[in-house]
Structures are given as C-alpha cells and as structure tokens.
PDB file of N, CA and C in Angstrom:
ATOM      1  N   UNK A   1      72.426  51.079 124.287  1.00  0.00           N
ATOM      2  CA  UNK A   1      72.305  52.275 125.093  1.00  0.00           C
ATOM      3  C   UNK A   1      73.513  53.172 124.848  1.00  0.00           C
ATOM      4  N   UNK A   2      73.471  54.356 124.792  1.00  0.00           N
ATOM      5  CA  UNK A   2      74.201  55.031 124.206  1.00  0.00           C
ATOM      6  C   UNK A   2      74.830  56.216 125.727  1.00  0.00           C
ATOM      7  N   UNK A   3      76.130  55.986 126.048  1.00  0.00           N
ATOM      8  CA  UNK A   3      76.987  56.552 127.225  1.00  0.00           C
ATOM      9  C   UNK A   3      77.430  58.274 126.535  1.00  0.00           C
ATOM     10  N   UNK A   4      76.943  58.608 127.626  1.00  0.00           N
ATOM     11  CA  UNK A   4      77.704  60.334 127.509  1.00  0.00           C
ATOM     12  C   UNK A   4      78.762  60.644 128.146  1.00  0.00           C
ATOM     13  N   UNK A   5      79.471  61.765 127.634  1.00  0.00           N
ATOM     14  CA  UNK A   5      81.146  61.944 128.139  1.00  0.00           C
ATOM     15  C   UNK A   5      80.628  63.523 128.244  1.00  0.00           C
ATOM     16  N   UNK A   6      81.072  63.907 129.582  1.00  0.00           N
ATOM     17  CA  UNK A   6      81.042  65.309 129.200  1.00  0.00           C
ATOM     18  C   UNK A   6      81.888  66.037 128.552  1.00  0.00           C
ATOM     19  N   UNK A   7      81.871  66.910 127.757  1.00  0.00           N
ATOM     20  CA  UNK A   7      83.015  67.591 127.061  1.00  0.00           C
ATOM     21  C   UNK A   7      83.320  68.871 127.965  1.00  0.00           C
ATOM     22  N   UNK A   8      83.142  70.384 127.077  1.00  0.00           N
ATOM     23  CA  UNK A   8      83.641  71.316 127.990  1.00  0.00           C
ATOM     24  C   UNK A   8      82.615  72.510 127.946  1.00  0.00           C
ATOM     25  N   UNK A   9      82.458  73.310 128.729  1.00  0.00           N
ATOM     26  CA  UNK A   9      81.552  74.044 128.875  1.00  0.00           C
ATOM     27  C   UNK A   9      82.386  75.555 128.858  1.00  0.00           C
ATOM     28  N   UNK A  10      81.970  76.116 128.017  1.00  0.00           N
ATOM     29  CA  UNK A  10      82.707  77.920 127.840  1.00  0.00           C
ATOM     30  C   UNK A  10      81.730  79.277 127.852  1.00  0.00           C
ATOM     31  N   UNK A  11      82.372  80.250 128.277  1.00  0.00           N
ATOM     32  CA  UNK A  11      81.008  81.342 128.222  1.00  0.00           C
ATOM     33  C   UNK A  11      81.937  81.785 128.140  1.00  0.00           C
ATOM     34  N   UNK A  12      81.253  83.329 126.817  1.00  0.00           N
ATOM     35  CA  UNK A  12      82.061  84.089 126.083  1.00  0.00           C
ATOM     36  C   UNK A  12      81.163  85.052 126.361  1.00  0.00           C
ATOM     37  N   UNK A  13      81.886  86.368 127.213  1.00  0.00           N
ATOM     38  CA  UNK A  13      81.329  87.616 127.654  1.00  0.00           C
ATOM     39  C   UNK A  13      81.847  88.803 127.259  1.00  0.00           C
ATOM     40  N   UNK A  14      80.920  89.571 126.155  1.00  0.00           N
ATOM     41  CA  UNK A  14      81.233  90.887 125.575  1.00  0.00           C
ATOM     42  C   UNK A  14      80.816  91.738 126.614  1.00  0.00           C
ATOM     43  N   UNK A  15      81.169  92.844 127.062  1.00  0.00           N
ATOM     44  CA  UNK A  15      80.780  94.407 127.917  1.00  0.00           C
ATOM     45  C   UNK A  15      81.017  95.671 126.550  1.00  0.00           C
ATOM     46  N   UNK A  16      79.701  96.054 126.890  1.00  0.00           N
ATOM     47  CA  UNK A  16      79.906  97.452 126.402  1.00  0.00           C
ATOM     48  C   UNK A  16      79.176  98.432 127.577  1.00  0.00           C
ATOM     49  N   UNK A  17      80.288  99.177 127.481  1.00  0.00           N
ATOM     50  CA  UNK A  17      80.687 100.373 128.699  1.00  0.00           C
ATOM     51  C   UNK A  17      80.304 101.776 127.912  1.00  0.00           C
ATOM     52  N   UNK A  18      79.393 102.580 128.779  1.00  0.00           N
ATOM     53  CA  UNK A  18      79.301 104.191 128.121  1.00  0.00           C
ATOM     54  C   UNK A  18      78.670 104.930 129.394  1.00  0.00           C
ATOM     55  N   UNK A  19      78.675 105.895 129.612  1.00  0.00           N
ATOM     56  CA  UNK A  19      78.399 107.339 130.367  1.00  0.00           C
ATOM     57  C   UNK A  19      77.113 106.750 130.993  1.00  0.00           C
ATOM     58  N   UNK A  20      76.714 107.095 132.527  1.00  0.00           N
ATOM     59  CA  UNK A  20      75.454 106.743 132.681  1.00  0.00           C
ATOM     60  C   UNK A  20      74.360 108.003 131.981  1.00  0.00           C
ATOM     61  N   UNK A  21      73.080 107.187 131.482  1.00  0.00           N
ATOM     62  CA  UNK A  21      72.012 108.268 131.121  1.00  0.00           C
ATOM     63  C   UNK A  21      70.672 107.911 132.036  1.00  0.00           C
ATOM     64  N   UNK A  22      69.642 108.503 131.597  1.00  0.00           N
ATOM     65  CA  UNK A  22      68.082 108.053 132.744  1.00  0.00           C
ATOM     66  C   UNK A  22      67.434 107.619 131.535  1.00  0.00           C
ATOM     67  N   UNK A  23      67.033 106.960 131.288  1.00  0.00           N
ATOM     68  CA  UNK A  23      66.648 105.954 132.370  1.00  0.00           C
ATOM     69  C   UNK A  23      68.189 105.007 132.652  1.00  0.00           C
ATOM     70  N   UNK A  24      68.696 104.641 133.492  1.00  0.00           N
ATOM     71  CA  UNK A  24      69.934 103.422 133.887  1.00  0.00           C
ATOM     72  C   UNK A  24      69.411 102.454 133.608  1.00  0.00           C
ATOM     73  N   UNK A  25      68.320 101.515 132.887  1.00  0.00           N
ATOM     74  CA  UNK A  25      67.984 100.532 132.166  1.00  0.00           C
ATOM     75  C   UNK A  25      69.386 100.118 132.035  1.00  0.00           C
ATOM     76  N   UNK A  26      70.172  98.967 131.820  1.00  0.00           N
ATOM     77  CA  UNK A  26      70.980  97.872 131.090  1.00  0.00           C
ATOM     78  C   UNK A  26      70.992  97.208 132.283  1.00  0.00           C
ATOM     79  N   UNK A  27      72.230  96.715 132.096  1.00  0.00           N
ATOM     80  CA  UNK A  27      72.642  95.082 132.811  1.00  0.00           C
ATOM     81  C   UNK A  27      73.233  95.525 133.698  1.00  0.00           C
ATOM     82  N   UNK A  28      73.751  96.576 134.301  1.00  0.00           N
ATOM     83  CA  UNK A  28      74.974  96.498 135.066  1.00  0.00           C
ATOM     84  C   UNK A  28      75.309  98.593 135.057  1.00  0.00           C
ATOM     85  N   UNK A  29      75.291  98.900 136.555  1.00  0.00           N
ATOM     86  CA  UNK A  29      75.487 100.191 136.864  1.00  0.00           C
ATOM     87  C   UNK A  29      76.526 100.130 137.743  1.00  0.00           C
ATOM     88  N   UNK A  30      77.698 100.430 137.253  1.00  0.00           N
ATOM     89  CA  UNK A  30      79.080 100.640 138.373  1.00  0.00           C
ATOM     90  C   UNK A  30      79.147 102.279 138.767  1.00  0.00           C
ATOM     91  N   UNK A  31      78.926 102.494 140.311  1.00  0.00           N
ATOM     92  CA  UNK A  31      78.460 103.318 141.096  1.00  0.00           C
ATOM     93  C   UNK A  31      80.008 103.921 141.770  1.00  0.00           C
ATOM     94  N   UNK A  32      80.317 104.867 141.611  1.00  0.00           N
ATOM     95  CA  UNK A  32      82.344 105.539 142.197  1.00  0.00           C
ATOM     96  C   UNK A  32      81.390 106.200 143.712  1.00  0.00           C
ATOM     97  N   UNK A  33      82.715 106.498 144.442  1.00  0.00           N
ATOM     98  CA  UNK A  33      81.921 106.312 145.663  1.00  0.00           C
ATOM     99  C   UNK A  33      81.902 107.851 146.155  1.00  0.00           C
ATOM    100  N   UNK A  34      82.382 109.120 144.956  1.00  0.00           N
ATOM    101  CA  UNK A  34      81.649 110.448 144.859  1.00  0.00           C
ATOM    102  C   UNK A  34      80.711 110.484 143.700  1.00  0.00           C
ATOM    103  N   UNK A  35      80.118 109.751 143.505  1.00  0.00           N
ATOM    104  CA  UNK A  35      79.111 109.743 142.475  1.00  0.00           C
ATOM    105  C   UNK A  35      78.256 110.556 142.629  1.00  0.00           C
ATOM    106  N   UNK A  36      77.296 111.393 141.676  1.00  0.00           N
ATOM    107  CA  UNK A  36      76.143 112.322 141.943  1.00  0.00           C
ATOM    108  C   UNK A  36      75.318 111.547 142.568  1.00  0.00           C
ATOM    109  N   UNK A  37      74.959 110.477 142.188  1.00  0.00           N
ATOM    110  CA  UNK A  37      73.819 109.599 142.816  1.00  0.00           C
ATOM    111  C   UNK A  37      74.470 108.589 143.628  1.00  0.00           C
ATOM    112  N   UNK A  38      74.141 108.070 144.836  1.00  0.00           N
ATOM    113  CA  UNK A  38      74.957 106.858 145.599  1.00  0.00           C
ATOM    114  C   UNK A  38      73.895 105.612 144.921  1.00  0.00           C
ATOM    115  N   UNK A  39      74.442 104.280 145.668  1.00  0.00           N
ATOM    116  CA  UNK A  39      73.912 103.518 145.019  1.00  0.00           C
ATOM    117  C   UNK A  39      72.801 103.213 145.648  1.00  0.00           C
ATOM    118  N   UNK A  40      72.378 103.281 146.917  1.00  0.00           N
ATOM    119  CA  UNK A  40      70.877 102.821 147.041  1.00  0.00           C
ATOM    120  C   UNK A  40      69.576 104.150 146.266  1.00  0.00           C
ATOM    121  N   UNK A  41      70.388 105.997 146.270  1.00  0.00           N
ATOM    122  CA  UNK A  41      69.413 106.614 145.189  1.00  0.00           C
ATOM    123  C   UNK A  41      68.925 105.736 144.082  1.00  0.00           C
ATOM    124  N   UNK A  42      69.995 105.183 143.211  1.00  0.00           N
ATOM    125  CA  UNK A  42      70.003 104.584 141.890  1.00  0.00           C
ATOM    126  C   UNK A  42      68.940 103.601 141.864  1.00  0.00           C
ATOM    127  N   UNK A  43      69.355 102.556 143.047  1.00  0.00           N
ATOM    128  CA  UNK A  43      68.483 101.017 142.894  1.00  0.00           C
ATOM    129  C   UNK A  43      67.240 102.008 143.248  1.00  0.00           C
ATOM    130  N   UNK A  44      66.733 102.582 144.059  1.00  0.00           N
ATOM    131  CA  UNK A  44      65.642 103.069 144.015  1.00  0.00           C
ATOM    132  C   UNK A  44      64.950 103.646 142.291  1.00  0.00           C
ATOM    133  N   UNK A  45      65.705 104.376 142.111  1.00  0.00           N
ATOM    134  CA  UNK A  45      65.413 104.554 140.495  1.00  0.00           C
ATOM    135  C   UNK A  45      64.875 103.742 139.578  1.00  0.00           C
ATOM    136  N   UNK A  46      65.974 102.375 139.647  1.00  0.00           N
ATOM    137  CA  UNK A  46      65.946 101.363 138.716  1.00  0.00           C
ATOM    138  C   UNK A  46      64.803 100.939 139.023  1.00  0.00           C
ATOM    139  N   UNK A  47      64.341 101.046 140.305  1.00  0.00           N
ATOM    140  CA  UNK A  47      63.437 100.210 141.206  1.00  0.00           C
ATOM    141  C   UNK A  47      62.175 100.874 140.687  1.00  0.00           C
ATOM    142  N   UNK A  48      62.209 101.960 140.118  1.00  0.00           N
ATOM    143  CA  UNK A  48      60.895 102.443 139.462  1.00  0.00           C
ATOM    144  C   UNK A  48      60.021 101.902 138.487  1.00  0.00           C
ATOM    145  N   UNK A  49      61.483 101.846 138.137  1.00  0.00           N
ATOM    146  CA  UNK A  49      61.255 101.555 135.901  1.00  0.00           C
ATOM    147  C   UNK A  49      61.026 100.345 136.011  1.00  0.00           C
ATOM    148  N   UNK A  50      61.578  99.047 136.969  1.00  0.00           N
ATOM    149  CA  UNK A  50      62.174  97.652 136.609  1.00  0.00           C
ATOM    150  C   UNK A  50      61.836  97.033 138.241  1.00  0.00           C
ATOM    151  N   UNK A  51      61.423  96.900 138.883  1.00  0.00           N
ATOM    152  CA  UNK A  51      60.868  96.514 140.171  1.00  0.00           C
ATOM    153  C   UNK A  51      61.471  95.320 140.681  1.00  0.00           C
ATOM    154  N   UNK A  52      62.138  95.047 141.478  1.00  0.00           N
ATOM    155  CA  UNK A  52      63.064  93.849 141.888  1.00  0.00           C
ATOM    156  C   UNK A  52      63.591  92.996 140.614  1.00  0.00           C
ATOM    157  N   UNK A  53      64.437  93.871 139.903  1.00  0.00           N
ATOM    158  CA  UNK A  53      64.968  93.237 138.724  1.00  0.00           C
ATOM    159  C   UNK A  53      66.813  93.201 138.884  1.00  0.00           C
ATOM    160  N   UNK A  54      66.738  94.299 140.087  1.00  0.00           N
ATOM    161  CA  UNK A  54      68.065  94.330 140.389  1.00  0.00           C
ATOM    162  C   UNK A  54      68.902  94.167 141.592  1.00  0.00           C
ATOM    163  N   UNK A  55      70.282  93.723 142.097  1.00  0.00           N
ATOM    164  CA  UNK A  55      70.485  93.538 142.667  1.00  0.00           C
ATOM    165  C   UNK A  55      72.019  95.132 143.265  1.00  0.00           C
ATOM    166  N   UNK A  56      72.213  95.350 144.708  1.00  0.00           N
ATOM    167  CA  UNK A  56      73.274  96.273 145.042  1.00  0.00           C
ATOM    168  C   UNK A  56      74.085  95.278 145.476  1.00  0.00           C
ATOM    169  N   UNK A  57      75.376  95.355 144.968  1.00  0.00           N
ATOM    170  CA  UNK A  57      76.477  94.357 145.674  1.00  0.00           C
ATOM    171  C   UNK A  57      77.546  95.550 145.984  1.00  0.00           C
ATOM    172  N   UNK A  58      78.082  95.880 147.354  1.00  0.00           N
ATOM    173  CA  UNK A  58      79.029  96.327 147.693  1.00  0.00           C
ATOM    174  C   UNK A  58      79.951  96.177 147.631  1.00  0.00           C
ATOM    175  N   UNK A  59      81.161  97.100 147.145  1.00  0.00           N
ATOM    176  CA  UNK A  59      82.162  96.592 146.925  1.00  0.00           C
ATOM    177  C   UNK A  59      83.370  97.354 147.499  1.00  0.00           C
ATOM    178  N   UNK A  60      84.392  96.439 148.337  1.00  0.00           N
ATOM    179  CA  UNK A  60      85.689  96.942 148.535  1.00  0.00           C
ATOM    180  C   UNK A  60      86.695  97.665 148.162  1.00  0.00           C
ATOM    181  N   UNK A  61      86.394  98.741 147.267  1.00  0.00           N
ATOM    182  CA  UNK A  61      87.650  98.969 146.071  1.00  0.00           C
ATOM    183  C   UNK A  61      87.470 100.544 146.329  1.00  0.00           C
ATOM    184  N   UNK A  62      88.902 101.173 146.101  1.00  0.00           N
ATOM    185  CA  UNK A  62      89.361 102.250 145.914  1.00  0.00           C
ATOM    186  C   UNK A  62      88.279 103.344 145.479  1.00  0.00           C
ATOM    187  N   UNK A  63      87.766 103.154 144.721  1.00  0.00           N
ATOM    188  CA  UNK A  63      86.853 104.323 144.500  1.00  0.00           C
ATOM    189  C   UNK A  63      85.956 103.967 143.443  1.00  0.00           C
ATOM    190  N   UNK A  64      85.473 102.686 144.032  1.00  0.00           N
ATOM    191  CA  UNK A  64      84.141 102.347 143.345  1.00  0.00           C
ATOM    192  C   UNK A  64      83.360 101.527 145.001  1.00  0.00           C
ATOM    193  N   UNK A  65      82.169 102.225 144.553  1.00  0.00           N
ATOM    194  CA  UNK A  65      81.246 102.016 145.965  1.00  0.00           C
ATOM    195  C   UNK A  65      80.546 100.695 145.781  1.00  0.00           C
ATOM    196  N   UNK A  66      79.986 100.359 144.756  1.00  0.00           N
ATOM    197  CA  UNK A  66      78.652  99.157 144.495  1.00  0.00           C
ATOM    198  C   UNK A  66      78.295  99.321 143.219  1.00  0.00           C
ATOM    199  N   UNK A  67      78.345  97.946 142.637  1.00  0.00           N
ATOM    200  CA  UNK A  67      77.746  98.024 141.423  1.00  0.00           C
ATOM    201  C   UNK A  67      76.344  97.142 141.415  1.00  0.00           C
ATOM    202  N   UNK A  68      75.591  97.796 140.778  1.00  0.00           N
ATOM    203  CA  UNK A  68      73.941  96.987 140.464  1.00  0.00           C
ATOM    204  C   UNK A  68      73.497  96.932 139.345  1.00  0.00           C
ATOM    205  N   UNK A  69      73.391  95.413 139.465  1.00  0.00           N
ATOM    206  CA  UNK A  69      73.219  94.316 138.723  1.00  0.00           C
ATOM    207  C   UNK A  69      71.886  93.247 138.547  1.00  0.00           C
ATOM    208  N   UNK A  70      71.610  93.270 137.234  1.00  0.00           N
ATOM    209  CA  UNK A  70      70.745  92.442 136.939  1.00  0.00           C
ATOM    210  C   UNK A  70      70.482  91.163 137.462  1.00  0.00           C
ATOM    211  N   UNK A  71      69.727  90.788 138.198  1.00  0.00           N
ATOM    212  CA  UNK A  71      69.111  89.703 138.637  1.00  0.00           C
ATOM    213  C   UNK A  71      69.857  88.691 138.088  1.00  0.00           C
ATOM    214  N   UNK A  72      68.872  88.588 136.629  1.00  0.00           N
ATOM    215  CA  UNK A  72      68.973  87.287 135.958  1.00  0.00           C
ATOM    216  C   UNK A  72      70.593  86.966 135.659  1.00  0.00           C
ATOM    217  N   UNK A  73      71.215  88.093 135.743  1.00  0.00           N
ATOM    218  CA  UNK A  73      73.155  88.261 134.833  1.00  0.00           C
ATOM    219  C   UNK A  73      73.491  86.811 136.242  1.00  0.00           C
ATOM    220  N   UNK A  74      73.444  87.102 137.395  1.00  0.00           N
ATOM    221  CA  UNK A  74      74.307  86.383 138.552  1.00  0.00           C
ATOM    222  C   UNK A  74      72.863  84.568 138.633  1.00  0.00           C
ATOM    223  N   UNK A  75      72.069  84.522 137.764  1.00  0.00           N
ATOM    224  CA  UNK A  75      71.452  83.159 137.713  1.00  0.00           C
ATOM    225  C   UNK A  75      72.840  82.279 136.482  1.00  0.00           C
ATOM    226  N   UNK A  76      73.042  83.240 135.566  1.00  0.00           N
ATOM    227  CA  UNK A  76      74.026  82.360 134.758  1.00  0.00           C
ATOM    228  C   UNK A  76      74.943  82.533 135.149  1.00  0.00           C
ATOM    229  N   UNK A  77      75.934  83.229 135.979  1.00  0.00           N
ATOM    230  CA  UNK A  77      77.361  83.505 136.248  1.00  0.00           C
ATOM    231  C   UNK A  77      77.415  84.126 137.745  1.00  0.00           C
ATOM    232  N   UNK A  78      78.368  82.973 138.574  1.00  0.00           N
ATOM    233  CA  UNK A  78      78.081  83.440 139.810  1.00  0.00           C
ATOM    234  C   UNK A  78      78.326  85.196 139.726  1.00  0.00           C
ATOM    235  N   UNK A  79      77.823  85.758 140.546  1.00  0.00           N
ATOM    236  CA  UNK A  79      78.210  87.368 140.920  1.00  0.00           C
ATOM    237  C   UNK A  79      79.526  87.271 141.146  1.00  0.00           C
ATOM    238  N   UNK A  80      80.021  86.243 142.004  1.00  0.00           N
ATOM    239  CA  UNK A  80      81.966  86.927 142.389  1.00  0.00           C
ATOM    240  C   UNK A  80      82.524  86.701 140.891  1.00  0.00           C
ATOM    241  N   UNK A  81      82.371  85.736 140.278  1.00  0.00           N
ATOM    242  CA  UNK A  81      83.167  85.590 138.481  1.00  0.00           C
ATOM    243  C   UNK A  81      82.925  87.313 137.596  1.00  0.00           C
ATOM    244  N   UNK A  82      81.500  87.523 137.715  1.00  0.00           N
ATOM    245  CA  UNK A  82      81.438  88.324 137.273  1.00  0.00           C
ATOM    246  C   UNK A  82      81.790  89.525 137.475  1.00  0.00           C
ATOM    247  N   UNK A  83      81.354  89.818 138.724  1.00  0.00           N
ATOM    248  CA  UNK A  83      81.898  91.100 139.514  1.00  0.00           C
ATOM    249  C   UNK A  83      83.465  91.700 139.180  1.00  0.00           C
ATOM    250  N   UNK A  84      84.269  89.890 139.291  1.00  0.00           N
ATOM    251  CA  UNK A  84      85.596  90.741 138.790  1.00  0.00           C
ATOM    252  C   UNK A  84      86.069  90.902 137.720  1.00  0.00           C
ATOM    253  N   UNK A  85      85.178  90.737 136.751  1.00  0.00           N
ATOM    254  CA  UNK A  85      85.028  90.996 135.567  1.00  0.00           C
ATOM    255  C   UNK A  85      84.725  92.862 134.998  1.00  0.00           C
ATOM    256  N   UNK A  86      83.534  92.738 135.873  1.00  0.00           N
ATOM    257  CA  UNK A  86      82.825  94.542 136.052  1.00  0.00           C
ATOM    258  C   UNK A  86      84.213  95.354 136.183  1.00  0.00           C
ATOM    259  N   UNK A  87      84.912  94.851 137.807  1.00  0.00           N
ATOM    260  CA  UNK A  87      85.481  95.942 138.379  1.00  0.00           C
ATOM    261  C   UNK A  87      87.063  96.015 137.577  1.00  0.00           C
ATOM    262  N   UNK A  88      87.103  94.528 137.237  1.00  0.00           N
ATOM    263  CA  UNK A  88      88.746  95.284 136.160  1.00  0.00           C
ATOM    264  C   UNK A  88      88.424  95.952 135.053  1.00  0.00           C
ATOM    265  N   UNK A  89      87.599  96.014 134.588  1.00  0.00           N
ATOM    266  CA  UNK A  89      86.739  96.957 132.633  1.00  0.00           C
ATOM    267  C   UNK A  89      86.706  97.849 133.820  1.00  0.00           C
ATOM    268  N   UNK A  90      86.085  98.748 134.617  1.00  0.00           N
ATOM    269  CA  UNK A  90      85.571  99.269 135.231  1.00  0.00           C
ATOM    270  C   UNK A  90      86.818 100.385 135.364  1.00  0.00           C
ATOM    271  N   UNK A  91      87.808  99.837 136.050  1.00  0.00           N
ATOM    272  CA  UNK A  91      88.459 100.720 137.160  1.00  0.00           C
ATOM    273  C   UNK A  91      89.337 101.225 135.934  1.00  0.00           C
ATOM    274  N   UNK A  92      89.669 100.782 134.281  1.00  0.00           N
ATOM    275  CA  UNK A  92      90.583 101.496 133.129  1.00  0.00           C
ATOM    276  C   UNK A  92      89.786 102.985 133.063  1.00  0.00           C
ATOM    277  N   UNK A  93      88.860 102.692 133.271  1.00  0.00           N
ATOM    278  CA  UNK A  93      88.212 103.922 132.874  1.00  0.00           C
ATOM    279  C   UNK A  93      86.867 104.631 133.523  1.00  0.00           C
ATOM    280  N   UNK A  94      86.875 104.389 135.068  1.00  0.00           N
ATOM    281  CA  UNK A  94      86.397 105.281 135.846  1.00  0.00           C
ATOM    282  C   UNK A  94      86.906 106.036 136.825  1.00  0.00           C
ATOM    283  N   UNK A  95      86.471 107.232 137.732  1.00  0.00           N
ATOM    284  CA  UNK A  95      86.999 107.658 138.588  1.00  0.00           C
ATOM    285  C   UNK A  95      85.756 107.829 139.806  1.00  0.00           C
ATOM    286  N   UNK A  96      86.511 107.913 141.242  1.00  0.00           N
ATOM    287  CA  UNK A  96      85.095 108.284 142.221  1.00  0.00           C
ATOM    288  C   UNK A  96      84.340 108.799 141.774  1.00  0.00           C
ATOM    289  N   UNK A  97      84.164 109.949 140.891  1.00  0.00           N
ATOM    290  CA  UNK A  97      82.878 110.976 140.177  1.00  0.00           C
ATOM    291  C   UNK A  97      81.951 110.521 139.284  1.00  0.00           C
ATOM    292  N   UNK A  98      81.887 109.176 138.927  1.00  0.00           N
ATOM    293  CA  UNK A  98      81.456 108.635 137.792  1.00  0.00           C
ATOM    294  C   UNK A  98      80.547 107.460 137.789  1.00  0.00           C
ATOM    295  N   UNK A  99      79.595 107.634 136.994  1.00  0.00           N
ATOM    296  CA  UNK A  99      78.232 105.843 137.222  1.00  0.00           C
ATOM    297  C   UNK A  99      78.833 105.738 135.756  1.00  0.00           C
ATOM    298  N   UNK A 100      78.945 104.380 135.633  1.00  0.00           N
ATOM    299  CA  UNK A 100      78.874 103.583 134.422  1.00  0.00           C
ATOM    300  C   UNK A 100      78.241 102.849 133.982  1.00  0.00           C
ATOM    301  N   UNK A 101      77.199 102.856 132.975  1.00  0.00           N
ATOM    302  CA  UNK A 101      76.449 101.680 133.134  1.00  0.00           C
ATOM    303  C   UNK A 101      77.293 100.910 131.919  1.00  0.00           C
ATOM    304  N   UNK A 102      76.627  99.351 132.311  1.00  0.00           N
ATOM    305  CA  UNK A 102      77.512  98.180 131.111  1.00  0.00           C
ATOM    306  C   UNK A 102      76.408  97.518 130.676  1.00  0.00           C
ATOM    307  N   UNK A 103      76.543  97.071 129.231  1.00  0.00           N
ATOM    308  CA  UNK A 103      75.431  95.883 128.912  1.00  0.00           C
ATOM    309  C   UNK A 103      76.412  95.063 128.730  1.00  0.00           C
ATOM    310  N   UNK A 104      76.021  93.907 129.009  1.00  0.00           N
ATOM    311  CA  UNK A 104      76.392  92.421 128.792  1.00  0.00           C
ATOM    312  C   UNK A 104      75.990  91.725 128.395  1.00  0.00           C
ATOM    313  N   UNK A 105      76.829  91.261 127.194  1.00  0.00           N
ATOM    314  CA  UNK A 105      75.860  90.085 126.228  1.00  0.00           C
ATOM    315  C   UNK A 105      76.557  88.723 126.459  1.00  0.00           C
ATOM    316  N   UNK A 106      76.130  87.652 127.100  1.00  0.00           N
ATOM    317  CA  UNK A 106      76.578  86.359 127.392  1.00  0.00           C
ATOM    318  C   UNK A 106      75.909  85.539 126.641  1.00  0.00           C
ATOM    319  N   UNK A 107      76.513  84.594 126.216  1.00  0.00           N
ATOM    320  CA  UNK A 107      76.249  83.598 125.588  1.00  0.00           C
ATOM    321  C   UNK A 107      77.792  82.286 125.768  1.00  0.00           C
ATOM    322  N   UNK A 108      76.011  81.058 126.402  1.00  0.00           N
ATOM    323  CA  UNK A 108      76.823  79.671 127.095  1.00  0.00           C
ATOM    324  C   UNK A 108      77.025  78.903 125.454  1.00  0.00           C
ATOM    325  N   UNK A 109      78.612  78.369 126.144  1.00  0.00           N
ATOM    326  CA  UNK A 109      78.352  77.662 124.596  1.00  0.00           C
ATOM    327  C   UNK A 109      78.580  75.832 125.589  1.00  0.00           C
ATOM    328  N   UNK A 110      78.264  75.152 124.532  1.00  0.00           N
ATOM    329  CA  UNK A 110      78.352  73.541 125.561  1.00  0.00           C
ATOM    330  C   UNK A 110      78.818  72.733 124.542  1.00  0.00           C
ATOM    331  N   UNK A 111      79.561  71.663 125.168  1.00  0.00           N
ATOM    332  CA  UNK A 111      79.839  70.657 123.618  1.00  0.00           C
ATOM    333  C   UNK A 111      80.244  69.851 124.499  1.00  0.00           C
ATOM    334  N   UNK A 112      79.646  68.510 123.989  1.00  0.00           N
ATOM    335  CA  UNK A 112      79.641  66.945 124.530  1.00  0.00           C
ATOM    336  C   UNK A 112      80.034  65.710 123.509  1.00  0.00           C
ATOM    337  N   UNK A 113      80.665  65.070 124.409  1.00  0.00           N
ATOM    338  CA  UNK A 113      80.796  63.925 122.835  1.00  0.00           C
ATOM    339  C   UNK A 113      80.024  62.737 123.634  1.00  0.00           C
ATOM    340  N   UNK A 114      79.104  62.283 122.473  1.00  0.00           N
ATOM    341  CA  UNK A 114      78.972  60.853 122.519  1.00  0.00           C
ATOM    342  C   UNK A 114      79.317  59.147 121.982  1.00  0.00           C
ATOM    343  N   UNK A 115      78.939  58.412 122.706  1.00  0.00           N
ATOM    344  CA  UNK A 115      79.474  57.261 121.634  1.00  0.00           C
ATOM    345  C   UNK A 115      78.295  56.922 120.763  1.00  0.00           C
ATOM    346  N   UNK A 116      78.597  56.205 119.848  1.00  0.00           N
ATOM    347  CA  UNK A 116      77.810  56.071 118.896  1.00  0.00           C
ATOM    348  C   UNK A 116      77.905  54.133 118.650  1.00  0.00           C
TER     349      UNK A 116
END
C-alpha cells in the first residue's frame, strides 16, 4: 500500500488592469466612491449581460467604494486573500473618479510526494 505525504500547494495570480469599457464583462470591477456609475448601477448592468455571476463586496478604503467580483474567482480563493490583492494593484493607480475593471488569470499549482 502505498502512503501519501502532502507536499505544498501554491497559486500564482497574474492581474491585468485597464480603463472600465461596456460591456464590464471580466473578473473583477473596482468601483472609487465618485465614480460615474456606483456599484449597485454596475452589478445591475453586469446583471444584464451575466445574471448572478457576480458578487458586490464593500469596502472600507479611502476612495474606493466596492469592488465586483466574479462568483467563481472567491470558489478558488477566499474573497478576503483576494480582495487584498484587488485593493493594493488597485489603489497605485486609481482615484475616487474611476471603475477599473481587472482580469485574473489563476492558476493552482499542487505537488505531493509519494513513497514508492
């Protein structure tokens, strides 16, 4: 019978960040809290195109209101890991006046040793 050891488990997360456009389709809409659109306009939007695909998480910060986020993004990575992920990329280069949307490409990597 052959015993397993767990090894280590890593996730390696690229963001690419650009100007919001319409449709807000991607992974991830960081919402400033003078934004043209607030964030429940938006999820309504998204909510057009993409129908409970997304989630509004509120957020505490200086001059970002809520960012909304893909469902499936917070099934692989809790929302708080990620979130503070969003809001430090986020805050180099937004201001209250501004939606950002982000795509996020994740990929789990896993590695185990066994005996043989």
């Amino acid at each position: 019978m052959q015993e397993y050891k767990e090894g280590s488990k890593k996730i390696e997360i690229n963001i690419r960040i650009s100007e919001f456009e319409v449709p807000p389709i991607q992974d991830v809409l960081v919402v400033g809290k003078k934004a043209p659109i607030g964030p429940e306009a938006a999820r309504r939007m998204v909510d057009v195109l993409s129908p409970d695909q997304y989630d509004i998480l509120k957020i505490e910060h200086p001059f970002i209101e809520a960012v909304i986020i893909r469902k499936a993004l917070c099934r692989i990575i809790s929302p708080e890991k990620i979130i503070k992920i969003i809001i430090e990329e986020s805050e180099k280069i937004m201001d209250e006046d501004m939606l950002i949307k982000m795509q996020l490409d994740i990929s789990l990597q896993i590695s185990k040793v066994i005996d043989l």
